[in-house]
N, C-alpha and C. Protein backbone atom coordinates (compact mmCIF):
# COMPACT_ATOMS: atom_id res chain seq x y z
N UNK A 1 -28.71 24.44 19.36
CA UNK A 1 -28.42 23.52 18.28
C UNK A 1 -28.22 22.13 18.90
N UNK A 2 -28.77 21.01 18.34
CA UNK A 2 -28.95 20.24 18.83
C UNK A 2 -27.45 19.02 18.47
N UNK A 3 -27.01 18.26 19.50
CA UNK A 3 -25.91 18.03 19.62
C UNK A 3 -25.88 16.38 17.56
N UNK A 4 -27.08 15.98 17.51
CA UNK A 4 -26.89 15.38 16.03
C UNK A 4 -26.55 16.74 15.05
N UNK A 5 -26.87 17.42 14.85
CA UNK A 5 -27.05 18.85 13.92
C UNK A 5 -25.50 19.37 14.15
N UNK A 6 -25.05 19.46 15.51
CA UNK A 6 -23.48 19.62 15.45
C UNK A 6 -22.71 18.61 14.48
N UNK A 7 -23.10 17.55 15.20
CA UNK A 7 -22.07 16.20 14.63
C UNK A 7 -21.99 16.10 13.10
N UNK A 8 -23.32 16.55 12.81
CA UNK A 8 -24.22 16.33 11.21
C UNK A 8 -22.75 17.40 10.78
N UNK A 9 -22.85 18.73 11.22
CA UNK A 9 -21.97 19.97 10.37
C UNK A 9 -20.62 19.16 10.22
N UNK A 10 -20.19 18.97 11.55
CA UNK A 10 -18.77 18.65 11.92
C UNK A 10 -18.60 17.01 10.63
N UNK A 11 -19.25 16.75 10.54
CA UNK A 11 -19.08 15.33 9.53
C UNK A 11 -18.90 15.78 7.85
N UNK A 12 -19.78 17.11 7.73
CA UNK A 12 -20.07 17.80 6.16
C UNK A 12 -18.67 18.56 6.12
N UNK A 13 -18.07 19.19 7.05
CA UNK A 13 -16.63 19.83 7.55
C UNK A 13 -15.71 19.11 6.82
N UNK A 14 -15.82 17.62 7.67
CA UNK A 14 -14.63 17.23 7.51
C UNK A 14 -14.19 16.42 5.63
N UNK A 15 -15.93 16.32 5.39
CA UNK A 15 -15.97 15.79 4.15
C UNK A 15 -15.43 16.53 3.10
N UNK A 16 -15.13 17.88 3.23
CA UNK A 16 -15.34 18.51 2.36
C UNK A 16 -13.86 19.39 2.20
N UNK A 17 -13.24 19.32 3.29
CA UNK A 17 -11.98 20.39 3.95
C UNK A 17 -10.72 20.05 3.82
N UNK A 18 -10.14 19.91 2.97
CA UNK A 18 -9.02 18.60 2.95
C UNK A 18 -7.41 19.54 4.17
N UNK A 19 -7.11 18.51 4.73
CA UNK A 19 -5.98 19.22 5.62
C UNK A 19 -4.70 19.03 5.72
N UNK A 20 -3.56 19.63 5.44
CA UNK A 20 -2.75 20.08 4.44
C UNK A 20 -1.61 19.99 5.69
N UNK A 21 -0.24 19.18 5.86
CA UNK A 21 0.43 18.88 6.52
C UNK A 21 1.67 19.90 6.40
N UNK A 22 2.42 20.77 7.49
CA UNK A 22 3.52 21.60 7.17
C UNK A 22 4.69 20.95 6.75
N UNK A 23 4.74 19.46 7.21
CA UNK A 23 5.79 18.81 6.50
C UNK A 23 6.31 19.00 5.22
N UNK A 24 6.31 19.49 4.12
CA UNK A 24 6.70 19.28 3.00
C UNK A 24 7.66 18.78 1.92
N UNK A 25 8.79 18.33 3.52
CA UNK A 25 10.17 17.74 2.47
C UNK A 25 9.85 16.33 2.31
N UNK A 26 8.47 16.01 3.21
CA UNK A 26 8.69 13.87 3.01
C UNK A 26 7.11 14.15 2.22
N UNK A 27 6.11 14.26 2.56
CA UNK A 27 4.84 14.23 2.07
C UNK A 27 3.65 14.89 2.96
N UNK A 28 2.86 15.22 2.04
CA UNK A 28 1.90 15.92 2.90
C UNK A 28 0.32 15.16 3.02
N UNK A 29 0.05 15.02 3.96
CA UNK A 29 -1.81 14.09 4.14
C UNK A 29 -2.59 14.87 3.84
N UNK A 30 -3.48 14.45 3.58
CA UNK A 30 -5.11 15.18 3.90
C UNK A 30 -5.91 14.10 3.64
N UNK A 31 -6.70 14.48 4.96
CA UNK A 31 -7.76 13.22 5.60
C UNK A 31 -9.01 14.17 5.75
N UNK A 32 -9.88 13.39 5.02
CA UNK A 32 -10.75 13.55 5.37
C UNK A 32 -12.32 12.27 5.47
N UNK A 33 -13.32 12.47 5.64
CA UNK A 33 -14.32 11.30 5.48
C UNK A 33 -14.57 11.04 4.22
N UNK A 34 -15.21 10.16 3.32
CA UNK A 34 -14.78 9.73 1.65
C UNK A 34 -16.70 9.91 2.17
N UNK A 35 -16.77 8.27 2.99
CA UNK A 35 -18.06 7.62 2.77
C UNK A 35 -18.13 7.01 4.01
N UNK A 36 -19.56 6.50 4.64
CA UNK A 36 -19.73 5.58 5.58
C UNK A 36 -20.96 4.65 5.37
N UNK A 37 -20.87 3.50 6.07
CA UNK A 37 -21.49 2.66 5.86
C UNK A 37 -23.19 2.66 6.60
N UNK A 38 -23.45 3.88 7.09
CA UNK A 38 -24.57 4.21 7.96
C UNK A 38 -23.90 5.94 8.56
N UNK A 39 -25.09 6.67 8.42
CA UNK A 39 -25.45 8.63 8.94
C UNK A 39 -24.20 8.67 10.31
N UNK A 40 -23.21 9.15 9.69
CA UNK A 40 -22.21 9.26 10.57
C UNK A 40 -22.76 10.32 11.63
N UNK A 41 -23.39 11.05 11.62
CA UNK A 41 -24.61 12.17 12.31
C UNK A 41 -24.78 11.45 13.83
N UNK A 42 -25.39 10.33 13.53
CA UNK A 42 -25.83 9.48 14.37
C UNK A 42 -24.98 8.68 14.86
N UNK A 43 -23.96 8.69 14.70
CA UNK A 43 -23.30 7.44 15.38
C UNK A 43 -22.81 5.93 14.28
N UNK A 44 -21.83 5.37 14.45
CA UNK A 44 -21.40 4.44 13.69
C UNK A 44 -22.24 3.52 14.78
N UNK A 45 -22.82 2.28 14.21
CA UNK A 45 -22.95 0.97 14.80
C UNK A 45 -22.40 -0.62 14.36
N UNK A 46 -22.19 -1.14 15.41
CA UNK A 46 -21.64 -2.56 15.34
C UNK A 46 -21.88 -3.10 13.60
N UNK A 47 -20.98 -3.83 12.96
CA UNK A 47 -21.33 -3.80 11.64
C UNK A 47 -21.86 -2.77 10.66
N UNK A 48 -21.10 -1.31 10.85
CA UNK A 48 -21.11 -0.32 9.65
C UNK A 48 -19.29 -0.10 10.13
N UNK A 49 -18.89 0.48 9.17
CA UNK A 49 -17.60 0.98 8.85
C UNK A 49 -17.61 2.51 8.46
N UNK A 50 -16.18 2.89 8.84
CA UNK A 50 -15.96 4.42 9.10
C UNK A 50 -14.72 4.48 8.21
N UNK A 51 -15.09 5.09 7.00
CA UNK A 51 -14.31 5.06 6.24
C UNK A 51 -13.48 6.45 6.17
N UNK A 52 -11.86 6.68 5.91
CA UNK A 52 -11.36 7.63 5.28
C UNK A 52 -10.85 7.56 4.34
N UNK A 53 -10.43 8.82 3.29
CA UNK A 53 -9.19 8.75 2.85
C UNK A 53 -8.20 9.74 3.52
N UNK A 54 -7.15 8.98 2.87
CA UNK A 54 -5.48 9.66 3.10
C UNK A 54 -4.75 9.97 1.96
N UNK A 55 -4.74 11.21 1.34
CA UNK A 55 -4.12 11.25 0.02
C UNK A 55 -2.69 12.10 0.25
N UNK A 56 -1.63 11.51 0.19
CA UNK A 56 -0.04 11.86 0.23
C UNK A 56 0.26 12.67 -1.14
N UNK A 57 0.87 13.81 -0.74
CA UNK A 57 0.99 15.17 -1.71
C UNK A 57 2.44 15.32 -1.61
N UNK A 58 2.78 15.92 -2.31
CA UNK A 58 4.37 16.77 -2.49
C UNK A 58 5.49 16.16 -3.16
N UNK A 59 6.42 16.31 -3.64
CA UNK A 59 7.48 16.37 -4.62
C UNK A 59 7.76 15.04 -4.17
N UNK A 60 7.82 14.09 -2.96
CA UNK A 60 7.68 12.83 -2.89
C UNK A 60 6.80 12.02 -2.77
N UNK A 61 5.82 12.21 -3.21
CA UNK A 61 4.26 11.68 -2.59
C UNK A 61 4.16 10.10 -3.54
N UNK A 62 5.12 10.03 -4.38
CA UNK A 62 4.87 8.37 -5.14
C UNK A 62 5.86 7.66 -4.60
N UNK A 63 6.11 7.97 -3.64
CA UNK A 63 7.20 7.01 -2.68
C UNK A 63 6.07 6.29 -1.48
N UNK A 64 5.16 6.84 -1.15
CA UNK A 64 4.21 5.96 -0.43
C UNK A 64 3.42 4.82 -1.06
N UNK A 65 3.40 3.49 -0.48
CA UNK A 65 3.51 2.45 -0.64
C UNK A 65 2.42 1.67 -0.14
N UNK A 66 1.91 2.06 1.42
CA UNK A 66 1.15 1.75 1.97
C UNK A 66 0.77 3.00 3.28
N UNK A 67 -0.31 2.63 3.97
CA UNK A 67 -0.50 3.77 4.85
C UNK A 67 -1.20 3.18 6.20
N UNK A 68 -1.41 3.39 7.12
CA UNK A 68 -2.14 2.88 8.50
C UNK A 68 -2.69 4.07 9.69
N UNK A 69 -3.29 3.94 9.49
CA UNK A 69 -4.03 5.04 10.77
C UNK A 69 -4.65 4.34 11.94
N UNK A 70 -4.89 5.48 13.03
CA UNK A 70 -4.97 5.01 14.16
C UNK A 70 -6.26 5.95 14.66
N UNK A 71 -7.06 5.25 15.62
CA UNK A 71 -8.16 5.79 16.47
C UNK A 71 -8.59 5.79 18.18
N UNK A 72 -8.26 6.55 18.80
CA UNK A 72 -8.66 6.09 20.25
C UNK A 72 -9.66 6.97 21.04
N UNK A 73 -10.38 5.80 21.91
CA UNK A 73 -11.50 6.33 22.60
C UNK A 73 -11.14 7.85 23.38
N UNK A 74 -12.02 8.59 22.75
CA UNK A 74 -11.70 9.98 23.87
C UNK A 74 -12.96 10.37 24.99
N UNK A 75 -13.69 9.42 25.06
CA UNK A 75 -14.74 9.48 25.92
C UNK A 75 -14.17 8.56 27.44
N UNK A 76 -15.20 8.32 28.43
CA UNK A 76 -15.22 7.85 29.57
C UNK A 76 -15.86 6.65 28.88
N UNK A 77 -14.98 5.52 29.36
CA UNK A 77 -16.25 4.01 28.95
C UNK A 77 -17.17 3.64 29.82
N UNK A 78 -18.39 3.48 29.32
CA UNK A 78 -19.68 3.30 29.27
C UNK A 78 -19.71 1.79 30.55
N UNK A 79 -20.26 2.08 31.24
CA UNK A 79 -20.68 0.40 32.34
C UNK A 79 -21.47 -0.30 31.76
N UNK A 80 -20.44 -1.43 32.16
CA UNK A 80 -20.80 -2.45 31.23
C UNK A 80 -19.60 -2.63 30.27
N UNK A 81 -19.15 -1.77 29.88
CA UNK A 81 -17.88 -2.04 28.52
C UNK A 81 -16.39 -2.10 28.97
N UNK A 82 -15.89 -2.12 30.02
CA UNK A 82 -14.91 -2.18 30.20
C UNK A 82 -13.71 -3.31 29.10
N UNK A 83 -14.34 -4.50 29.24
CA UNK A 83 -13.57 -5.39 27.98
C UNK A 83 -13.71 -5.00 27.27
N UNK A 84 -14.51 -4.34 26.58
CA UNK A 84 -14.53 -3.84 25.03
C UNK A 84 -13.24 -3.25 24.47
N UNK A 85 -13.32 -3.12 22.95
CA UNK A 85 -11.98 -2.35 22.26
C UNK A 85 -12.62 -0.98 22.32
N UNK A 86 -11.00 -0.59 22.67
CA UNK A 86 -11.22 1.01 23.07
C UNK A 86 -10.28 1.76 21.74
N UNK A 87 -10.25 1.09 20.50
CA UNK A 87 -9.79 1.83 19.17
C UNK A 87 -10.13 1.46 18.09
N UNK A 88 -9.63 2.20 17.32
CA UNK A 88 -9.63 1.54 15.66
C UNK A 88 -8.74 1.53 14.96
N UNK A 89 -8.03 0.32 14.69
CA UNK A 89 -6.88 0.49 13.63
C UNK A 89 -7.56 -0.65 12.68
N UNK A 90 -6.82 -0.08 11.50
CA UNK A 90 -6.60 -0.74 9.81
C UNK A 90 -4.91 -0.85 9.78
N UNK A 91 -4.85 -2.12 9.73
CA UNK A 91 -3.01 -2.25 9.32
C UNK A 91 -2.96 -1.43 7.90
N UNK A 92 -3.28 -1.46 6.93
CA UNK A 92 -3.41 -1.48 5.42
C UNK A 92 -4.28 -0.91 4.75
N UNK A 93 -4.17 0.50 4.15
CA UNK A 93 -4.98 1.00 3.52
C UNK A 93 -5.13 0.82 1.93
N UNK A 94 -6.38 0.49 1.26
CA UNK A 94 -6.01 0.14 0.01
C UNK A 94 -6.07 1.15 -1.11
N UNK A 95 -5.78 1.33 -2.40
CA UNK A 95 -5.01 2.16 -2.59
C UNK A 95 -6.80 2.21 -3.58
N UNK A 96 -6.51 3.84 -3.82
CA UNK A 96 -8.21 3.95 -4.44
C UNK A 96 -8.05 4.91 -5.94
N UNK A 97 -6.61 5.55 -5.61
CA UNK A 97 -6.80 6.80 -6.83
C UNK A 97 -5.08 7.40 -6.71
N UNK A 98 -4.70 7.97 -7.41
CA UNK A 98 -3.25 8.44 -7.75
C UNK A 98 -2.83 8.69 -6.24
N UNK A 99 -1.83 8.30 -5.65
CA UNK A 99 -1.38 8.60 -4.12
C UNK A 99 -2.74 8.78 -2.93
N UNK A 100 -3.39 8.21 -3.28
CA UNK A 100 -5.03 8.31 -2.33
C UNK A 100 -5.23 7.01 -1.63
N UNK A 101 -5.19 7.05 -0.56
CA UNK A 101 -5.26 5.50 0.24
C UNK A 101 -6.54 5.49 1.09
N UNK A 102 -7.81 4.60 1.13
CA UNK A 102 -8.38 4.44 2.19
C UNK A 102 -8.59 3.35 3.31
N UNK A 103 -8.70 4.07 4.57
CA UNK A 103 -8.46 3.58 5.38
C UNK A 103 -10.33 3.06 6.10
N UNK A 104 -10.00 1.55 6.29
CA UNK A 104 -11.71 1.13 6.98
C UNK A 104 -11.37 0.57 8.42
N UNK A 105 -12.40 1.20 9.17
CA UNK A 105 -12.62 0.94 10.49
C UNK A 105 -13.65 0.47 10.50
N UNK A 106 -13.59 -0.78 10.64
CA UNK A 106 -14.88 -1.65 10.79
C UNK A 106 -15.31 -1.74 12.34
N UNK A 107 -16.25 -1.14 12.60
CA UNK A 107 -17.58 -1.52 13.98
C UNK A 107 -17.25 -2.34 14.32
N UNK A 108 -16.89 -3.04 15.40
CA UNK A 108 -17.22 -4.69 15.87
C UNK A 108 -17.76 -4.65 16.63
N UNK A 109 -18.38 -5.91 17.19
CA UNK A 109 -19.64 -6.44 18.19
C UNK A 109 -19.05 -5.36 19.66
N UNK A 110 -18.31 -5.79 20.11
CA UNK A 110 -17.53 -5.45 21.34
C UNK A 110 -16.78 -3.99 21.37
N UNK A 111 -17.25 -3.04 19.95
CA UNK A 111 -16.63 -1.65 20.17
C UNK A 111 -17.41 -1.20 21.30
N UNK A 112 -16.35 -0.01 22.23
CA UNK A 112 -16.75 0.95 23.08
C UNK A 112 -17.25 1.42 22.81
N UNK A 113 -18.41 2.27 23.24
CA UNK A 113 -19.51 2.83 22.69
C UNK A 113 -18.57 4.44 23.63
N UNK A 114 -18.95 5.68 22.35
CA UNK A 114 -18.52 6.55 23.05
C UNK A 114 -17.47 7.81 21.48
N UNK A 115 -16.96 8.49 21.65
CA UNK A 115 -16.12 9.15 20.83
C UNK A 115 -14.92 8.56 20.63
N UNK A 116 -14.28 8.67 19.32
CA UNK A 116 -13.09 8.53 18.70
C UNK A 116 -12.38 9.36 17.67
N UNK A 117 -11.13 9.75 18.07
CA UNK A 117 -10.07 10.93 17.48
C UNK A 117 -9.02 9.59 16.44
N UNK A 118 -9.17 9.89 15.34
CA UNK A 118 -8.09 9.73 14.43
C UNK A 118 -6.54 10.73 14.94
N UNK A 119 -6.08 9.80 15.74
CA UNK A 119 -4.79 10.34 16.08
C UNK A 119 -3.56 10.23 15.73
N UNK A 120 -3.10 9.17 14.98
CA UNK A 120 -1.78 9.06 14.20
C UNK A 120 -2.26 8.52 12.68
N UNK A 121 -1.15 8.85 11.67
CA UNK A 121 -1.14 8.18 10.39
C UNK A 121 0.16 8.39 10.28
N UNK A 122 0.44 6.37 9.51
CA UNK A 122 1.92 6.68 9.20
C UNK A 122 1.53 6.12 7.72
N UNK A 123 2.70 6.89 7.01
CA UNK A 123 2.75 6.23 5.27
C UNK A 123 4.23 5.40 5.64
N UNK A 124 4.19 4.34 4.47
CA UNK A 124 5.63 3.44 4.52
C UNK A 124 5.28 3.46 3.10
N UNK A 125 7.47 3.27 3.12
CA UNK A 125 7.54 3.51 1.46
C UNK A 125 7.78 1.80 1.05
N UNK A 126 7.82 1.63 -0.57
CA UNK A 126 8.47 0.52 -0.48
C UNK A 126 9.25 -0.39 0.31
N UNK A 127 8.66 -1.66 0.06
CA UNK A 127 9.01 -3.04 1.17
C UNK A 127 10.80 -2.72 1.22
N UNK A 128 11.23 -3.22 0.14
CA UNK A 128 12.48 -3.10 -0.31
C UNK A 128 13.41 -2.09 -0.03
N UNK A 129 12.95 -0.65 -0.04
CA UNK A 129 13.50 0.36 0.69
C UNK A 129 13.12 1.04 2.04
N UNK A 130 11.99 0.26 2.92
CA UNK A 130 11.34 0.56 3.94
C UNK A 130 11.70 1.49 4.71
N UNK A 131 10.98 2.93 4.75
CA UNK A 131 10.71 4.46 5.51
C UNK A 131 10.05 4.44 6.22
N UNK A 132 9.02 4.90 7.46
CA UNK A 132 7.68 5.01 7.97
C UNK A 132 7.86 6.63 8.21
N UNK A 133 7.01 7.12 7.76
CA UNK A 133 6.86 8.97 8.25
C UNK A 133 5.57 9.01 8.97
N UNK A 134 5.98 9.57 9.92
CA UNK A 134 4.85 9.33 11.09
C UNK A 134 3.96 11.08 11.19
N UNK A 135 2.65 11.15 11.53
CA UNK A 135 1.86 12.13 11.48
C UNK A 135 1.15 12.13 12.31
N UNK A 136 0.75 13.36 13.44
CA UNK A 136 0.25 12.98 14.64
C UNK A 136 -0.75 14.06 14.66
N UNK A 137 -1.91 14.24 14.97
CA UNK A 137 -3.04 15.20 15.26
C UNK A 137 -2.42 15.78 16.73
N UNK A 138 -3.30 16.82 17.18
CA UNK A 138 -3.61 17.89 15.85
C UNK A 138 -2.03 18.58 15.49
N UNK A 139 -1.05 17.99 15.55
CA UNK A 139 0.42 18.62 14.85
C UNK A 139 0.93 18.84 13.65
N UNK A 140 -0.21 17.56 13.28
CA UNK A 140 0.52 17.39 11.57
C UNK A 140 -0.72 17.38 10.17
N UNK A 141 -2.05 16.97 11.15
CA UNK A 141 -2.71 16.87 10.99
C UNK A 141 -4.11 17.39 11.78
N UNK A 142 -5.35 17.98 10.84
CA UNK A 142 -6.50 18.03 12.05
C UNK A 142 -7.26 16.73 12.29
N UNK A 143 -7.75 16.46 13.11
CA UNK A 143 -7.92 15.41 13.91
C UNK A 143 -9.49 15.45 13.12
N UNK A 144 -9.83 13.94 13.20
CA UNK A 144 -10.81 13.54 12.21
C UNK A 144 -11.68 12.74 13.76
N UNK A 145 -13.21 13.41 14.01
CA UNK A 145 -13.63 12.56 14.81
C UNK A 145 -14.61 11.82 14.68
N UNK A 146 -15.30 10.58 15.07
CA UNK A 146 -16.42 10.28 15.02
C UNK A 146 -16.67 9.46 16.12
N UNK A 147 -17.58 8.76 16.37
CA UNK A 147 -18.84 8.77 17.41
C UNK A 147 -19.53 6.88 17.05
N UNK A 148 -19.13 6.01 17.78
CA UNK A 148 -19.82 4.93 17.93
C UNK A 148 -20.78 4.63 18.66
N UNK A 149 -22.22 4.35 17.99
CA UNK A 149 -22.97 3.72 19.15
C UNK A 149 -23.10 2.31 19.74
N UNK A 150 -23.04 1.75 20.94
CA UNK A 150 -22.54 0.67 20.87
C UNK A 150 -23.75 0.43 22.37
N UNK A 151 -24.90 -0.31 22.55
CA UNK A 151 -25.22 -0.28 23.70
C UNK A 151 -25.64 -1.38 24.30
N UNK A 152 -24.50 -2.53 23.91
CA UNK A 152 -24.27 -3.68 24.93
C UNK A 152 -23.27 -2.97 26.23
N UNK A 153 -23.68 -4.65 26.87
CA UNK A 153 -23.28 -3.92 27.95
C UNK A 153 -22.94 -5.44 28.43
N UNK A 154 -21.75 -5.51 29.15
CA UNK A 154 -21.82 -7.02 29.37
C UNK A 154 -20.85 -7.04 31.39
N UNK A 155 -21.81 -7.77 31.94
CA UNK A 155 -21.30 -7.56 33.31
C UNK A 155 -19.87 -8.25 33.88
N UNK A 156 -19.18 -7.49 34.30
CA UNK A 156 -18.01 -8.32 34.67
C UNK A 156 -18.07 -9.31 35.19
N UNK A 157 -17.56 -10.97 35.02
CA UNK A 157 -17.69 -12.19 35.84
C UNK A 157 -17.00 -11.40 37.21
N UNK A 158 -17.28 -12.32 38.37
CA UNK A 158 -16.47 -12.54 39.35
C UNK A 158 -15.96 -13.98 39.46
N UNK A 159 -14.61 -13.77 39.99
CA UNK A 159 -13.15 -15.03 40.05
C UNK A 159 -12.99 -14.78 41.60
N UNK A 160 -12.98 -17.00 41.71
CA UNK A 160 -12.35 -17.31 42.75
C UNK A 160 -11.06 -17.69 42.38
N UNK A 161 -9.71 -17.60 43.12
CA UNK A 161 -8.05 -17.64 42.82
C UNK A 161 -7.92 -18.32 44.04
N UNK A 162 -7.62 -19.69 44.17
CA UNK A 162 -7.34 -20.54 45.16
C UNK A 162 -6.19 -21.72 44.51
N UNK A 163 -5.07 -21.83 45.85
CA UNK A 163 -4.32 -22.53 46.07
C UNK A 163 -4.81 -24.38 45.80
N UNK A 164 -4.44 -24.86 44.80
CA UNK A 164 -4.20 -26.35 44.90
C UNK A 164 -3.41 -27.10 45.92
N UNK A 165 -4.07 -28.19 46.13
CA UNK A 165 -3.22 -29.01 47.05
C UNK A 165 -1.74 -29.71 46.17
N UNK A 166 -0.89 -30.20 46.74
CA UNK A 166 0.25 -30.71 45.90
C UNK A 166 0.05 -32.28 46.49
């Protein structure tokens, strides 16, 4: 099986599977992929976005207010990319449907090219009464992955560091 045809399943998986947090006294997530801006199969590229949602469940779930998730490179970076960003965060997820928040990871010029694990989500409650309940893969959550292609490559300058005269 060919390693797009994996990614292809693993993307229809996650679209479809919603995943259900043991927490139950503050709120429960489930993340999964909504939509993307280009064949998540293949790889996200520079200018497409990787969209989720996050929908907060349970006997407190209208106490979430706002939500933020987190992404980091789980690959080896690519030569050539060392400056590059090696994550994806969204401060602010906007709100789409009854306790349903999505979260956009926008591509940029300078993403690492390589794999990325959705590894934390926190919900915060109202400004005014401010909570953060924090959620960590795979503990609280299953881990949501996807795959940037990115194939700049930009060579490290070399620096001269020399003493001024006074």
């Amino acid at each position: 099986m060919s390693r797009k045809t994996i990614l292809f399943a693993l993307a229809a998986v996650f679209a479809s599977i919603a995943f259900t947090l043991p927490n139950a006294a503050h709120a429960q997530i489930l993340s999964g992929i909504l939509s993307s801006s280009g064949p998540s199969h293949a790889g996200y590229k520079p200018g497409q976005t990787v969209k989720l949602a996050i929908k907060v469940e349970g006997p407190d779930a209208d106490i979430a207010f706002e939500v933020f998730a987190s992404a980091d490179l789980t690959s080896k970076v690519k030569d050539g990319q060392d400056g590059f960003v090696k994550n994806l965060s969204d401060q602010t997820g906007k709100k789409i449907g009854p306790n349903t928040y999505e979260i956009d990871f926008p591509i940029l010029e300078n993403q690492a090219d390589g794999d990325y694990t959705i590894t934390q989500v926190r919900v915060f409650t109202d400004p005014n009464a401010r909570m953060t309940f924090y959620y960590q893969a795979p503990a609280d959550f299953s881990p949501v992955h996807v795959t940037v292609v990115n194939p700049k490559a930009v060579q490290k300058p070399k620096i001269t560091v020399t003493e001024l005269p006074q």
